[in-house]
N, C-alpha and C. Protein backbone atom coordinates (compact mmCIF):
# COMPACT_ATOMS: atom_id res chain seq x y z
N UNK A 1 17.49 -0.25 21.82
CA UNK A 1 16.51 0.33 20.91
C UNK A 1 15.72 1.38 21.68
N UNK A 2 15.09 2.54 21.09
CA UNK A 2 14.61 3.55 21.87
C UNK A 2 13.43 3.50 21.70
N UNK A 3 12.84 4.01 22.46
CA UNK A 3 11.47 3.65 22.67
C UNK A 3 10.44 3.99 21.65
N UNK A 4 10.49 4.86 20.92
CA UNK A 4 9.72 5.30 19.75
C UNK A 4 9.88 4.03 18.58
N UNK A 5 11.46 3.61 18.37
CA UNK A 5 11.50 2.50 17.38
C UNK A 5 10.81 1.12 18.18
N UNK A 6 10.87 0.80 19.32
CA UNK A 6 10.24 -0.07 19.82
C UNK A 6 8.60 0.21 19.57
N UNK A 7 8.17 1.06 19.77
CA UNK A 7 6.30 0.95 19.60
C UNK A 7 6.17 1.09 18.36
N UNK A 8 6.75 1.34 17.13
CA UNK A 8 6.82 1.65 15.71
C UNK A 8 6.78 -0.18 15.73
N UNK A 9 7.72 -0.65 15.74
CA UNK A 9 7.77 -2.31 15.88
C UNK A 9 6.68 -3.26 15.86
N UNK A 10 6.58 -2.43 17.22
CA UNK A 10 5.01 -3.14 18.16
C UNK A 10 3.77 -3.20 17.36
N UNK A 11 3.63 -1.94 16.70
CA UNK A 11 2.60 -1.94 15.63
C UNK A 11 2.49 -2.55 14.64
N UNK A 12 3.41 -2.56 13.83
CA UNK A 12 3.80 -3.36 12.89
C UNK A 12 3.70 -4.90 12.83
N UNK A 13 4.23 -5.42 13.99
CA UNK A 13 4.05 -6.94 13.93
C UNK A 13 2.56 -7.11 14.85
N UNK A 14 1.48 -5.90 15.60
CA UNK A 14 0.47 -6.27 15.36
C UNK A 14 -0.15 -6.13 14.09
N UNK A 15 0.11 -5.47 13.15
CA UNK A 15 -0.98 -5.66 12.37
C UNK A 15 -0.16 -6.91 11.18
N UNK A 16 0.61 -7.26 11.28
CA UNK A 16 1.15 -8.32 10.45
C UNK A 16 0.55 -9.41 11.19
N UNK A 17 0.19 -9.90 12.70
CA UNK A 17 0.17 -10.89 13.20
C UNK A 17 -1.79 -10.56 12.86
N UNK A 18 -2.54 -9.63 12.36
CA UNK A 18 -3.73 -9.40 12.31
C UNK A 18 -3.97 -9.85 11.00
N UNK A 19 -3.01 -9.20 9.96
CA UNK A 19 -3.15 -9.92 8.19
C UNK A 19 -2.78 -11.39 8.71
N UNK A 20 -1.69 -11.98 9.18
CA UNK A 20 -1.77 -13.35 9.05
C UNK A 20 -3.22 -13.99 9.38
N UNK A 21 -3.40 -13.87 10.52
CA UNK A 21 -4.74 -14.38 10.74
C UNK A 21 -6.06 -14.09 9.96
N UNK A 22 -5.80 -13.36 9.65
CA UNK A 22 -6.94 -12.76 8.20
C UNK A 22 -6.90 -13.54 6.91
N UNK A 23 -5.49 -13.55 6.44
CA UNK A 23 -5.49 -14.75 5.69
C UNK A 23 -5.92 -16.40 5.78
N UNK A 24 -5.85 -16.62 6.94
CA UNK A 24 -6.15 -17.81 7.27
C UNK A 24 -8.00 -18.25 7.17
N UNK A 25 -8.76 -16.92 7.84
CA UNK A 25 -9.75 -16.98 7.87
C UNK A 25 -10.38 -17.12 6.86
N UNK A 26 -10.11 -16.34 5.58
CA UNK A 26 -10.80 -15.65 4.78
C UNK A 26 -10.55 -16.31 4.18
N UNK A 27 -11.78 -16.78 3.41
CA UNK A 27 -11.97 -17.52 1.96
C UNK A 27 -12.75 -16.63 0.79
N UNK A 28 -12.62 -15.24 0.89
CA UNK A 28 -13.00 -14.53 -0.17
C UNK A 28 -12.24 -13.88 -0.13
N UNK A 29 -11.74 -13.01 -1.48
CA UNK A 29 -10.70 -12.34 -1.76
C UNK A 29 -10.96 -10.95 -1.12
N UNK A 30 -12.30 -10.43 -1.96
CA UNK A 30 -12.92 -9.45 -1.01
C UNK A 30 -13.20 -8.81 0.12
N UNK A 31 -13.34 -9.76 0.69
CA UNK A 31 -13.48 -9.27 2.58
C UNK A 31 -12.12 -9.22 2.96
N UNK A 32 -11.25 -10.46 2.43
CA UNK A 32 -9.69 -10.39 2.88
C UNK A 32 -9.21 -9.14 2.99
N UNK A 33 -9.00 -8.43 1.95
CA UNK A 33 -8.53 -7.10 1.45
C UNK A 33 -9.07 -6.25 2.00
N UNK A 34 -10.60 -5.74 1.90
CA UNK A 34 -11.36 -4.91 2.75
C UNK A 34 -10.91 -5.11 4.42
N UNK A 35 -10.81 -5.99 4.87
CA UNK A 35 -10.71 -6.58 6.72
C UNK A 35 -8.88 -5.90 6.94
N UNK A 36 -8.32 -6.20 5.79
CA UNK A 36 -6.80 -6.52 5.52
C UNK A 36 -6.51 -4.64 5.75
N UNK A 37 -7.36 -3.43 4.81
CA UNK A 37 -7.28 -2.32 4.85
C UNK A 37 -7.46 -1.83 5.74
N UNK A 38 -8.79 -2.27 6.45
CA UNK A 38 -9.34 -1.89 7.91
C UNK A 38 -8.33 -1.68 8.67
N UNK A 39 -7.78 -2.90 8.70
CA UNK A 39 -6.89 -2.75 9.86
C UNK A 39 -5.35 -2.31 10.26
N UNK A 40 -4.89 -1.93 8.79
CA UNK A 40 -3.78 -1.21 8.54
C UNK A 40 -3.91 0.53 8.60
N UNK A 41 -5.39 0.62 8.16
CA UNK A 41 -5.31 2.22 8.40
C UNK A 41 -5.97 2.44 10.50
N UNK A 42 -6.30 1.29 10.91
CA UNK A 42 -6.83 1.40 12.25
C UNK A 42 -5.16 1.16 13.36
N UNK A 43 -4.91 -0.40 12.81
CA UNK A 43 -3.47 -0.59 13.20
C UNK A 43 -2.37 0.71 13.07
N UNK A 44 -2.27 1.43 11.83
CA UNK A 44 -0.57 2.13 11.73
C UNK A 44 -0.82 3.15 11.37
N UNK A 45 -2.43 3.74 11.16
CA UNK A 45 -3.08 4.70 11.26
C UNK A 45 -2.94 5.58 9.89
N UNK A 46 -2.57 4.45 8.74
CA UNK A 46 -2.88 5.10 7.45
C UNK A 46 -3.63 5.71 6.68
N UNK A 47 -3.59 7.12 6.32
CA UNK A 47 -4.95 7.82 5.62
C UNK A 47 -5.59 6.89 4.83
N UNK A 48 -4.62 5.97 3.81
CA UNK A 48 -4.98 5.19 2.78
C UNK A 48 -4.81 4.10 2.47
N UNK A 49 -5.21 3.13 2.23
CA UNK A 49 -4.51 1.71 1.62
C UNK A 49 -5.01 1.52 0.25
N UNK A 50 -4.00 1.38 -0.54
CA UNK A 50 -4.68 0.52 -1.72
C UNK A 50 -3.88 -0.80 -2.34
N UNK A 51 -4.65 -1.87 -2.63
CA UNK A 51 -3.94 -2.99 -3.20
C UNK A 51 -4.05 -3.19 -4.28
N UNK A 52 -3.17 -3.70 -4.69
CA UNK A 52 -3.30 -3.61 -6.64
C UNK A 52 -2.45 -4.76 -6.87
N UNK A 53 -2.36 -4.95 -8.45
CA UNK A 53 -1.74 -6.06 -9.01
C UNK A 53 -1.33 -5.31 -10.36
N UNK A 54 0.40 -5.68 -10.76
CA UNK A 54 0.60 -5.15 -12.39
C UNK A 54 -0.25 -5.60 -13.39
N UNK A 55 -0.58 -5.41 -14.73
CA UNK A 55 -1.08 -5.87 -15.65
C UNK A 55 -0.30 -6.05 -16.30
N UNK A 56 -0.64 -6.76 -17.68
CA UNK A 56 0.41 -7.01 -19.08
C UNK A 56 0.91 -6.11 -19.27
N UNK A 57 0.26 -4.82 -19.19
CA UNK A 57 0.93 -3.62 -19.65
C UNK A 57 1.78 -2.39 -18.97
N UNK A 58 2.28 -3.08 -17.79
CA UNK A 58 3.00 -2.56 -16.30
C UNK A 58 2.37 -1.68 -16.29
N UNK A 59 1.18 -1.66 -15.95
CA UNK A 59 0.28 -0.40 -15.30
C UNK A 59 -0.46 -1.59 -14.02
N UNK A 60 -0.36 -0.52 -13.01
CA UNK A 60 -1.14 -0.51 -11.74
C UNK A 60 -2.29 -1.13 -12.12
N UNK A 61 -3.43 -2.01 -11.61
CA UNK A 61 -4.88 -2.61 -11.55
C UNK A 61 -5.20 -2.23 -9.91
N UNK A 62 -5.68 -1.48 -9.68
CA UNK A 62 -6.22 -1.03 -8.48
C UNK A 62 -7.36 -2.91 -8.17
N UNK A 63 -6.94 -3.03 -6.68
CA UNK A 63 -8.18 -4.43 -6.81
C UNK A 63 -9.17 -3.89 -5.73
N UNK A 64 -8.30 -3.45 -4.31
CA UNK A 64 -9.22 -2.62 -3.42
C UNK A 64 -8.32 -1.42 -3.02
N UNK A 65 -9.47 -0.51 -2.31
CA UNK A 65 -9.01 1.13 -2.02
C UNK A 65 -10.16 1.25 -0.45
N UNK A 66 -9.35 1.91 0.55
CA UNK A 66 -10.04 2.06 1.46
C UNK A 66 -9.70 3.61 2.02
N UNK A 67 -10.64 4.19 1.97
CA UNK A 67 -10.61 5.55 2.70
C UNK A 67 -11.16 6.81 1.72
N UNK A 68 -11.26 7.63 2.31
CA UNK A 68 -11.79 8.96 1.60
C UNK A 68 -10.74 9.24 0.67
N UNK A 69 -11.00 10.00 -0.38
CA UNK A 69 -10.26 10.69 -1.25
C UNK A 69 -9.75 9.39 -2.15
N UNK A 70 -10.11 7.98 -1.94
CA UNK A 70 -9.28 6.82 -2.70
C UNK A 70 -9.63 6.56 -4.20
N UNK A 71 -10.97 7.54 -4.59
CA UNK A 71 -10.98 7.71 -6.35
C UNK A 71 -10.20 8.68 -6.56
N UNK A 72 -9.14 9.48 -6.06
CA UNK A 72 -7.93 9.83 -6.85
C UNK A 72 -7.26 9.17 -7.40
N UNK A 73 -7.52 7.24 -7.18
CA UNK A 73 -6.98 6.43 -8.05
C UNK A 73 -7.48 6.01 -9.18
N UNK A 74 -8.75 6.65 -9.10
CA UNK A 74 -9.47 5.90 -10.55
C UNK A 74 -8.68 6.99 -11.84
N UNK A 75 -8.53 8.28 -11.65
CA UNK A 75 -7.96 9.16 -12.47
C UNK A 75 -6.89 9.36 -12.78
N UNK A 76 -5.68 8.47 -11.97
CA UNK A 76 -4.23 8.52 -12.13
C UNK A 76 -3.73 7.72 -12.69
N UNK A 77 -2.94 7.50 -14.00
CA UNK A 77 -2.36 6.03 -14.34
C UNK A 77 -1.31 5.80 -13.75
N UNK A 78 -1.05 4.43 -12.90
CA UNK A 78 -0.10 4.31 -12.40
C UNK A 78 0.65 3.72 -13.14
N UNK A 79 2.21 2.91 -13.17
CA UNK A 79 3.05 2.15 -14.04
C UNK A 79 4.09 1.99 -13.03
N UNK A 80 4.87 0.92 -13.42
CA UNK A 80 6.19 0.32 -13.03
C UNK A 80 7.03 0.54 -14.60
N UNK A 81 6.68 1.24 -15.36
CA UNK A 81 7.97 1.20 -16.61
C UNK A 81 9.20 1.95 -16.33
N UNK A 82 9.16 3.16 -15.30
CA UNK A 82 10.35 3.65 -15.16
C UNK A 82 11.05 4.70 -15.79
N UNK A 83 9.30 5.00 -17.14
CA UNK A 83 10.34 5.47 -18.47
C UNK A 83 9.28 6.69 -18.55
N UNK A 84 7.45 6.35 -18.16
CA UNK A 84 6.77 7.16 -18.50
C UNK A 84 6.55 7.75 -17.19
N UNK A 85 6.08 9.04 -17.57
CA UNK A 85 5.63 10.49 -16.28
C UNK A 85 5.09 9.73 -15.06
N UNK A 86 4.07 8.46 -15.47
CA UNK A 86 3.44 7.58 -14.21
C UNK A 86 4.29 6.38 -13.58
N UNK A 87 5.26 6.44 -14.17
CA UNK A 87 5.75 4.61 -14.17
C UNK A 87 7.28 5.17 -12.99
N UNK A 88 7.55 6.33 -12.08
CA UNK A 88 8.80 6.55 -11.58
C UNK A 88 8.49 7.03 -10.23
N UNK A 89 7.44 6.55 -9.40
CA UNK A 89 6.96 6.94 -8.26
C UNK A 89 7.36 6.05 -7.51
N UNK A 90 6.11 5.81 -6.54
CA UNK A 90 6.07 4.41 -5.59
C UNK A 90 6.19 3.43 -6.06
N UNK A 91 5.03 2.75 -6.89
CA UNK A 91 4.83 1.76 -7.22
C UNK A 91 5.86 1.23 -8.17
N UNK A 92 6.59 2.09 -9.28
CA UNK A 92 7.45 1.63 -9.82
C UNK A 92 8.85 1.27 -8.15
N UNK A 93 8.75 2.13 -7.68
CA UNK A 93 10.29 2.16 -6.40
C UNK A 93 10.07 0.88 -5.96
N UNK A 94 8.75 0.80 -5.43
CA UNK A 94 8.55 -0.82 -4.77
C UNK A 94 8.29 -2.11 -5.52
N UNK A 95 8.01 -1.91 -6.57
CA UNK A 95 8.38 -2.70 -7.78
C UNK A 95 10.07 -3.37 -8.08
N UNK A 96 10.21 -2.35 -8.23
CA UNK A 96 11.83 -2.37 -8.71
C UNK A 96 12.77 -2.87 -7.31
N UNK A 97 12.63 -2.43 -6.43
CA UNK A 97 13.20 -3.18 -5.11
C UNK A 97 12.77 -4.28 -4.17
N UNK A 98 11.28 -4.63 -5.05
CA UNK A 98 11.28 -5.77 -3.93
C UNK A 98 10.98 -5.16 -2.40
N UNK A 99 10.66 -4.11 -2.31
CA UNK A 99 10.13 -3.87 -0.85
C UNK A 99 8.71 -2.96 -0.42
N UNK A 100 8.85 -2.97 0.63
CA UNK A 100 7.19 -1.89 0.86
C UNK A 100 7.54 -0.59 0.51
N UNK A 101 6.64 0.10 0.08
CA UNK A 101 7.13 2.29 0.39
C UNK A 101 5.89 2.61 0.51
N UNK A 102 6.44 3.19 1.44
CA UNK A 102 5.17 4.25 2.30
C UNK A 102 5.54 5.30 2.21
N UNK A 103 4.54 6.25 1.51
CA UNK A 103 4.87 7.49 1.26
C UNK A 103 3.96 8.35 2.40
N UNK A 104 5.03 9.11 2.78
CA UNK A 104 4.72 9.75 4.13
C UNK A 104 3.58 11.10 3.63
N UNK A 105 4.04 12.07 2.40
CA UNK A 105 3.54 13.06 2.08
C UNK A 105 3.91 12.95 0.72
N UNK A 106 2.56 12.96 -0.46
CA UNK A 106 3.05 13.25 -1.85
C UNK A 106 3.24 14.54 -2.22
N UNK A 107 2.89 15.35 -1.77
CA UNK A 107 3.55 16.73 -2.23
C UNK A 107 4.87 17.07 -1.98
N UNK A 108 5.76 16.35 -1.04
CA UNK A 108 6.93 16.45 -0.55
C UNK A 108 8.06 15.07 -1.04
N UNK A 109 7.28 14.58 -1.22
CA UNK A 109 8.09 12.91 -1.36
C UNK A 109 9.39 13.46 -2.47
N UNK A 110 10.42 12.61 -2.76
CA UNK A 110 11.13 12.70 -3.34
C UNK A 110 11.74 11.13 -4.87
N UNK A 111 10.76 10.65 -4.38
CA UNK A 111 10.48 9.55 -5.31
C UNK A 111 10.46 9.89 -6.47
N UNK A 112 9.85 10.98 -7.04
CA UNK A 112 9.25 10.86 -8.76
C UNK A 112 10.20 11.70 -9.31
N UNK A 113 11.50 12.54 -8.43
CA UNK A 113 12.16 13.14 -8.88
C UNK A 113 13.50 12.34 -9.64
């Protein structure tokens, strides 16, 4: 393994071994998430985190948002339908597969195409 994929690694299972223990601690949902953001944009050095949950109506529920610029979520509808202008991005991709996506750059991404 080369050394760039090795410290990519390294990071990763610190800040997974930082959420585990966060979970353990935390008996409020609130701080969890807030402590949980902290340390993913400090850990892997993300502009943004946001956590959310689907609703009845496969739209995005934003629960927490950490960082500048993160009420660009209050104005965007997100969705997992697949079918509408909002529902064929990330959240539908990582929806639909069962995995994480990290979008590196939204002006460039190739997701919504």
């Amino acid at each position: 393994m080369d050394t760039t994929k090795q410290e990519i690694f390294e990071k990763l299972f610190l800040a997974l071994k930082n959420i585990n223990q966060l979970i353990i601690r935390e008996d409020d949902q609130n701080s969890l998430f807030e402590k949980m953001c902290e340390n993913l944009i400090k850990d892997l050095g993300f502009s943004i985190v946001v956590v959310g949950e689907i609703d009845n109506t496969n739209h995005l529920k934003i629960i927490h948002k950490k960082r500048e610029n993160s009420q660009l979520f209050d104005d965007i509808p997100i969705s997992i339908n697949g079918k509408s202008e909002y529902g064929k991005g990330t959240a539908y991709l990582a929806y639909k597969t069962n995995t994480v996506i990290i979008n590196q750059n939204t002006l460039t991404t190739s997701y919504q195409k």
